[in-house]
PDB file of N, CA and C in Angstrom:
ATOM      1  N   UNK A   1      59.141  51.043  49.606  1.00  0.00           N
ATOM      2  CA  UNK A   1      58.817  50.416  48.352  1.00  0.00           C
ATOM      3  C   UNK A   1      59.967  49.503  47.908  1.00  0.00           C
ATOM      4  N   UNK A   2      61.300  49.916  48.246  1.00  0.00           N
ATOM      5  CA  UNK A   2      62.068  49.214  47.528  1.00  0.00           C
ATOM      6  C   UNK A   2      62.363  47.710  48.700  1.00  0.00           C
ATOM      7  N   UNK A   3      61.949  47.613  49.847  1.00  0.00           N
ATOM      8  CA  UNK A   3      61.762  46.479  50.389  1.00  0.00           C
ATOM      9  C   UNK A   3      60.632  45.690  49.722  1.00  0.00           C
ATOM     10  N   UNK A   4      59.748  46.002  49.413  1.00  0.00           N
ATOM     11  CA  UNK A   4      58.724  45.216  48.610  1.00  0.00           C
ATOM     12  C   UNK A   4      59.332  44.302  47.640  1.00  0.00           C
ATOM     13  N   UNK A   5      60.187  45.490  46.853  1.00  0.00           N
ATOM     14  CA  UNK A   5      60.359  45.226  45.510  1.00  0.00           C
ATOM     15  C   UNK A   5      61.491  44.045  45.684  1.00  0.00           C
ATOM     16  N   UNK A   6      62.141  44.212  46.723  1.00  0.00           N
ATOM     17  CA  UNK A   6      63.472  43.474  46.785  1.00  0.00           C
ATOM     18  C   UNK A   6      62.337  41.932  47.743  1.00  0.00           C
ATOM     19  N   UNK A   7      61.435  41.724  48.264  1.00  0.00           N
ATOM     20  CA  UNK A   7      60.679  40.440  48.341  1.00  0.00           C
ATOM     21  C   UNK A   7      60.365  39.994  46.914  1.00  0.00           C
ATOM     22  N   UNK A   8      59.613  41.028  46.850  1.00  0.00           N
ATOM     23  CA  UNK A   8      59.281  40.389  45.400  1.00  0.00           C
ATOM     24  C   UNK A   8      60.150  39.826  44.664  1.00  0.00           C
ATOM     25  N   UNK A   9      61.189  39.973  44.641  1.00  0.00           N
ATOM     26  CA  UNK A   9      62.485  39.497  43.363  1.00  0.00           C
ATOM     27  C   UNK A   9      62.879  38.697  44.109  1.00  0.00           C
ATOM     28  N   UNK A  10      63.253  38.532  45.161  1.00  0.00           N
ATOM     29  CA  UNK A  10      63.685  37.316  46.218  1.00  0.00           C
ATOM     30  C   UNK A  10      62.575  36.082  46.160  1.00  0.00           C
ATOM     31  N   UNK A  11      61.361  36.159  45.904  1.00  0.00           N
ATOM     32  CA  UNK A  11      60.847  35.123  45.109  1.00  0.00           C
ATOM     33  C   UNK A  11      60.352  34.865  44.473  1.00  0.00           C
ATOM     34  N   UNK A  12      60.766  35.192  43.631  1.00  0.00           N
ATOM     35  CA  UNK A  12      61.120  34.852  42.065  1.00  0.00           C
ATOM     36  C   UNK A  12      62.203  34.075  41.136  1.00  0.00           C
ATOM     37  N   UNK A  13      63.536  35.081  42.039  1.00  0.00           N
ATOM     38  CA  UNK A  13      64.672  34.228  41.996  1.00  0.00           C
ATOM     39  C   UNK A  13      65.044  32.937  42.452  1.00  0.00           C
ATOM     40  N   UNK A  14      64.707  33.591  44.005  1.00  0.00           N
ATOM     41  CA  UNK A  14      65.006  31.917  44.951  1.00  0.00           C
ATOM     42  C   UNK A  14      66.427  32.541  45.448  1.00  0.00           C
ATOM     43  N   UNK A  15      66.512  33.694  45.393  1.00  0.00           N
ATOM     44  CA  UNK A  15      67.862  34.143  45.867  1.00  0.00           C
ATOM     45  C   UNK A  15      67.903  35.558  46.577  1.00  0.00           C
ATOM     46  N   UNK A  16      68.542  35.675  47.732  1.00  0.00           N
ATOM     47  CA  UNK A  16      68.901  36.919  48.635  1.00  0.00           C
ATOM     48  C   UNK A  16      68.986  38.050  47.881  1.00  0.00           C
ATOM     49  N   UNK A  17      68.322  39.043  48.224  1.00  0.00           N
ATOM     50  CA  UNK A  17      68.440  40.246  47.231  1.00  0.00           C
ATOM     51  C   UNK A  17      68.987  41.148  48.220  1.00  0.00           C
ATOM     52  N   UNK A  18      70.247  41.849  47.670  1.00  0.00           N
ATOM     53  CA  UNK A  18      71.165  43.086  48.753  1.00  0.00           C
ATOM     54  C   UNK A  18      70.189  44.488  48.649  1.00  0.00           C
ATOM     55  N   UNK A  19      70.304  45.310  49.310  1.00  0.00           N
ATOM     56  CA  UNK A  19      69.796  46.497  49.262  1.00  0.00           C
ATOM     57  C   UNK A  19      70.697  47.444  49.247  1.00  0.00           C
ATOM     58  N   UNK A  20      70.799  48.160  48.328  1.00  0.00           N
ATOM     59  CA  UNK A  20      69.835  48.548  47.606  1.00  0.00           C
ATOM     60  C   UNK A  20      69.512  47.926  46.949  1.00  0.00           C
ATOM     61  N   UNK A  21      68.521  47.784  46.232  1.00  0.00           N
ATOM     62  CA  UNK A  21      68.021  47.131  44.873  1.00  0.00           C
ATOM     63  C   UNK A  21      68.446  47.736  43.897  1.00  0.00           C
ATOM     64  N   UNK A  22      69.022  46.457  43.156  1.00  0.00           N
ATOM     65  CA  UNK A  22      69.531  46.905  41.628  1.00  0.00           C
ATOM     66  C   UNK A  22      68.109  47.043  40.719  1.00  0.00           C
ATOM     67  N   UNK A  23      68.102  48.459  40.238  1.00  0.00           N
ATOM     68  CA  UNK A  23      66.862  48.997  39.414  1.00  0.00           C
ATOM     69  C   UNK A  23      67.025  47.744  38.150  1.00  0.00           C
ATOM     70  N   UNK A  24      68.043  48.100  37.698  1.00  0.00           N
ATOM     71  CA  UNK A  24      68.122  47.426  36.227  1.00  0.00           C
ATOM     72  C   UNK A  24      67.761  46.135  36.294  1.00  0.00           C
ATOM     73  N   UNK A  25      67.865  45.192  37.349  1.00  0.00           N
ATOM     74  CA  UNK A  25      67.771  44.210  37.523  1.00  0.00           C
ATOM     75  C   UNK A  25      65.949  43.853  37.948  1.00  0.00           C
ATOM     76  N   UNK A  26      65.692  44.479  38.438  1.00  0.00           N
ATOM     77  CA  UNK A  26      64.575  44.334  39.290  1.00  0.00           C
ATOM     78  C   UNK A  26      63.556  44.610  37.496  1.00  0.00           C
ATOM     79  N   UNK A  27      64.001  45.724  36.924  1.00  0.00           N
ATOM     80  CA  UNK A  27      63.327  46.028  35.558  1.00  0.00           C
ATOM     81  C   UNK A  27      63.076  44.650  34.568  1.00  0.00           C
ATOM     82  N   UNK A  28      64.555  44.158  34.637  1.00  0.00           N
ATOM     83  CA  UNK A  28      64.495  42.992  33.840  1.00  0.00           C
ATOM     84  C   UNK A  28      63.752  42.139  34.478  1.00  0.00           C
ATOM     85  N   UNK A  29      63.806  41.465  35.700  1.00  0.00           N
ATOM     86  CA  UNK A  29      62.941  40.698  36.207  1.00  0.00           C
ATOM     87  C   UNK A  29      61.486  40.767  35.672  1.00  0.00           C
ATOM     88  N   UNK A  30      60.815  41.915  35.897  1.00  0.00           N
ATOM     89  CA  UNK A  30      59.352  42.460  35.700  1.00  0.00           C
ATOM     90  C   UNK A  30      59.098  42.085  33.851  1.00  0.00           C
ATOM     91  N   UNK A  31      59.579  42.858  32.954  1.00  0.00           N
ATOM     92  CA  UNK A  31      60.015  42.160  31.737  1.00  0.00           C
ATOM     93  C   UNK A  31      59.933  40.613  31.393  1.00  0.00           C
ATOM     94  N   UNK A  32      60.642  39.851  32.357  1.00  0.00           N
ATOM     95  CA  UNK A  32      60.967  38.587  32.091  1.00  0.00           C
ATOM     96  C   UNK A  32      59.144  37.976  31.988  1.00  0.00           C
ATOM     97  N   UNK A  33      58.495  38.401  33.416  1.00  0.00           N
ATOM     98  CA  UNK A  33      57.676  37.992  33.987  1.00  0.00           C
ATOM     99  C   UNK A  33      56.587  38.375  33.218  1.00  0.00           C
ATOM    100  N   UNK A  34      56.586  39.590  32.162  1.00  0.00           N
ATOM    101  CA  UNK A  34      55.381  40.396  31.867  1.00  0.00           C
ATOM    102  C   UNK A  34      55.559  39.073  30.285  1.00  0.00           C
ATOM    103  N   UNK A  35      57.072  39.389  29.605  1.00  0.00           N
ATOM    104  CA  UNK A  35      56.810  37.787  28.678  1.00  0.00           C
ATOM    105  C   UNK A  35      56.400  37.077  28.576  1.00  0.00           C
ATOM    106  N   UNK A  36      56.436  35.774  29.814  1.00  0.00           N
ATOM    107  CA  UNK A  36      55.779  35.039  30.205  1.00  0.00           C
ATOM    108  C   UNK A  36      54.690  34.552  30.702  1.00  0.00           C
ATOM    109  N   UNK A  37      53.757  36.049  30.778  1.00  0.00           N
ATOM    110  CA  UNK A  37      52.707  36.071  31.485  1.00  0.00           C
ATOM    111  C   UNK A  37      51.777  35.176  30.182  1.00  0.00           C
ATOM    112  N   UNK A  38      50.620  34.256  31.157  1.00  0.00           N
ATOM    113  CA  UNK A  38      49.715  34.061  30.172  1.00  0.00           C
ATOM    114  C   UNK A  38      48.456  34.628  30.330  1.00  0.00           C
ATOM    115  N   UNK A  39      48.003  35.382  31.413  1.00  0.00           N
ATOM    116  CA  UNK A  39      46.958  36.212  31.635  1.00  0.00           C
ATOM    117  C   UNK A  39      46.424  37.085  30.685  1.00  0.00           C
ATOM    118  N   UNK A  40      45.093  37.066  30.355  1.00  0.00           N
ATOM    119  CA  UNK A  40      44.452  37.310  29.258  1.00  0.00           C
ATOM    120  C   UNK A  40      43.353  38.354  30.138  1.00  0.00           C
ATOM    121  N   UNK A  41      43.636  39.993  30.224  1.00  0.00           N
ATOM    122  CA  UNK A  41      42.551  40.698  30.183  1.00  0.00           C
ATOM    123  C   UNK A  41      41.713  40.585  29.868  1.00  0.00           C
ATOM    124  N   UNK A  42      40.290  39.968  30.661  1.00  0.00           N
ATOM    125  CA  UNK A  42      38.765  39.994  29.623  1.00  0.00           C
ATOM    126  C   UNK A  42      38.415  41.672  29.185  1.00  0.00           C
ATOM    127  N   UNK A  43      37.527  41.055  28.245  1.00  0.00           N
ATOM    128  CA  UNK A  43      37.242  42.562  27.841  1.00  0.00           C
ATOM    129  C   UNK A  43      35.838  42.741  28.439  1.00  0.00           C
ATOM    130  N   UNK A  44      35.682  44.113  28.459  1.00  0.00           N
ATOM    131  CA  UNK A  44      34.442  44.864  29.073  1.00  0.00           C
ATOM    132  C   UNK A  44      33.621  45.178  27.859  1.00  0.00           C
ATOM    133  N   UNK A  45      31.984  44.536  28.481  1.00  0.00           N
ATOM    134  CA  UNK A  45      31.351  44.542  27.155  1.00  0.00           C
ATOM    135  C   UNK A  45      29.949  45.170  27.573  1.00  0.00           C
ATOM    136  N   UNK A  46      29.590  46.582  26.689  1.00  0.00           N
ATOM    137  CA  UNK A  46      28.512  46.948  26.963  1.00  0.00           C
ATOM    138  C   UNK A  46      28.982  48.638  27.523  1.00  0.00           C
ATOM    139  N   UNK A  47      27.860  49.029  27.883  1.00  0.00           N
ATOM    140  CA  UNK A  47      28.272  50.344  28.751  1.00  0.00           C
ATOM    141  C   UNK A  47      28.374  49.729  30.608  1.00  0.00           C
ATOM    142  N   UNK A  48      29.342  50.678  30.864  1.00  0.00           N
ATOM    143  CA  UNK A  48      29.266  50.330  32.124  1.00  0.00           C
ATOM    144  C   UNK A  48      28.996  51.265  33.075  1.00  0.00           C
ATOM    145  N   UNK A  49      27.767  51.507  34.132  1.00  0.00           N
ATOM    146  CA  UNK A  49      27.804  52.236  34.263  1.00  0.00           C
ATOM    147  C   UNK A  49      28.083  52.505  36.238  1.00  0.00           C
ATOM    148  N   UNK A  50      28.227  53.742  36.884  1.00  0.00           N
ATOM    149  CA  UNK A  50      28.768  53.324  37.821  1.00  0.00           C
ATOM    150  C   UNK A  50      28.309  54.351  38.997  1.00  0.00           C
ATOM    151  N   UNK A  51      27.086  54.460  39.793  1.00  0.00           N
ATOM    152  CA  UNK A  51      26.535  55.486  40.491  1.00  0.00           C
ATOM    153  C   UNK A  51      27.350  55.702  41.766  1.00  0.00           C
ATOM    154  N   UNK A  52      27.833  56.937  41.974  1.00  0.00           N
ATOM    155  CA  UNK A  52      28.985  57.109  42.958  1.00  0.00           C
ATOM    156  C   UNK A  52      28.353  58.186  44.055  1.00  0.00           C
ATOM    157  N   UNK A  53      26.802  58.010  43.532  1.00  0.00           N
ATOM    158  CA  UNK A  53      26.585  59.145  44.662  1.00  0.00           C
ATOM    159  C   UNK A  53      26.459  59.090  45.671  1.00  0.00           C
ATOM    160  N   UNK A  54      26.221  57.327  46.030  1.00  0.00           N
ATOM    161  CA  UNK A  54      26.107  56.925  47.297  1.00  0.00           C
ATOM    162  C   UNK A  54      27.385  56.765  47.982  1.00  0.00           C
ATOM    163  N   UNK A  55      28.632  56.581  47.611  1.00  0.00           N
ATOM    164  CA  UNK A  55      30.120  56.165  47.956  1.00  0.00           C
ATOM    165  C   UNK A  55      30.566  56.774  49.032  1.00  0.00           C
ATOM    166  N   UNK A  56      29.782  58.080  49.726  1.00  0.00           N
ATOM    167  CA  UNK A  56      30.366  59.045  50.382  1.00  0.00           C
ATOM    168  C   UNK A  56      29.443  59.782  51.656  1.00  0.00           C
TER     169      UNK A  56
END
């Protein structure tokens, strides 16, 4: 996981990330990104309903 995490921040930054991954850093990153986000959850409208008996 923390190779993921250390791609992930590597582009974002635009810069080499050492391993271990700095938590605090990687936190702020996510933060920075969740600020800036402009993504707008639609909302769910109605009942929804969801038959699972076939799934298996």
């Amino acid at each position: 996981m923390m190779l993921a995490n250390a791609v992930l921040m590597s582009h974002f930054t635009g810069k080499a990330i050492d391993l271990p991954l700095d938590g605090d850093a990687y936190v702020a990153l996510l933060d920075d990104l969740i600020a800036r986000s402009t993504f707008v959850k639609p909302e769910v409208v109605g009942d929804v309903k969801i038959d699972m008996s076939k799934s298996f």
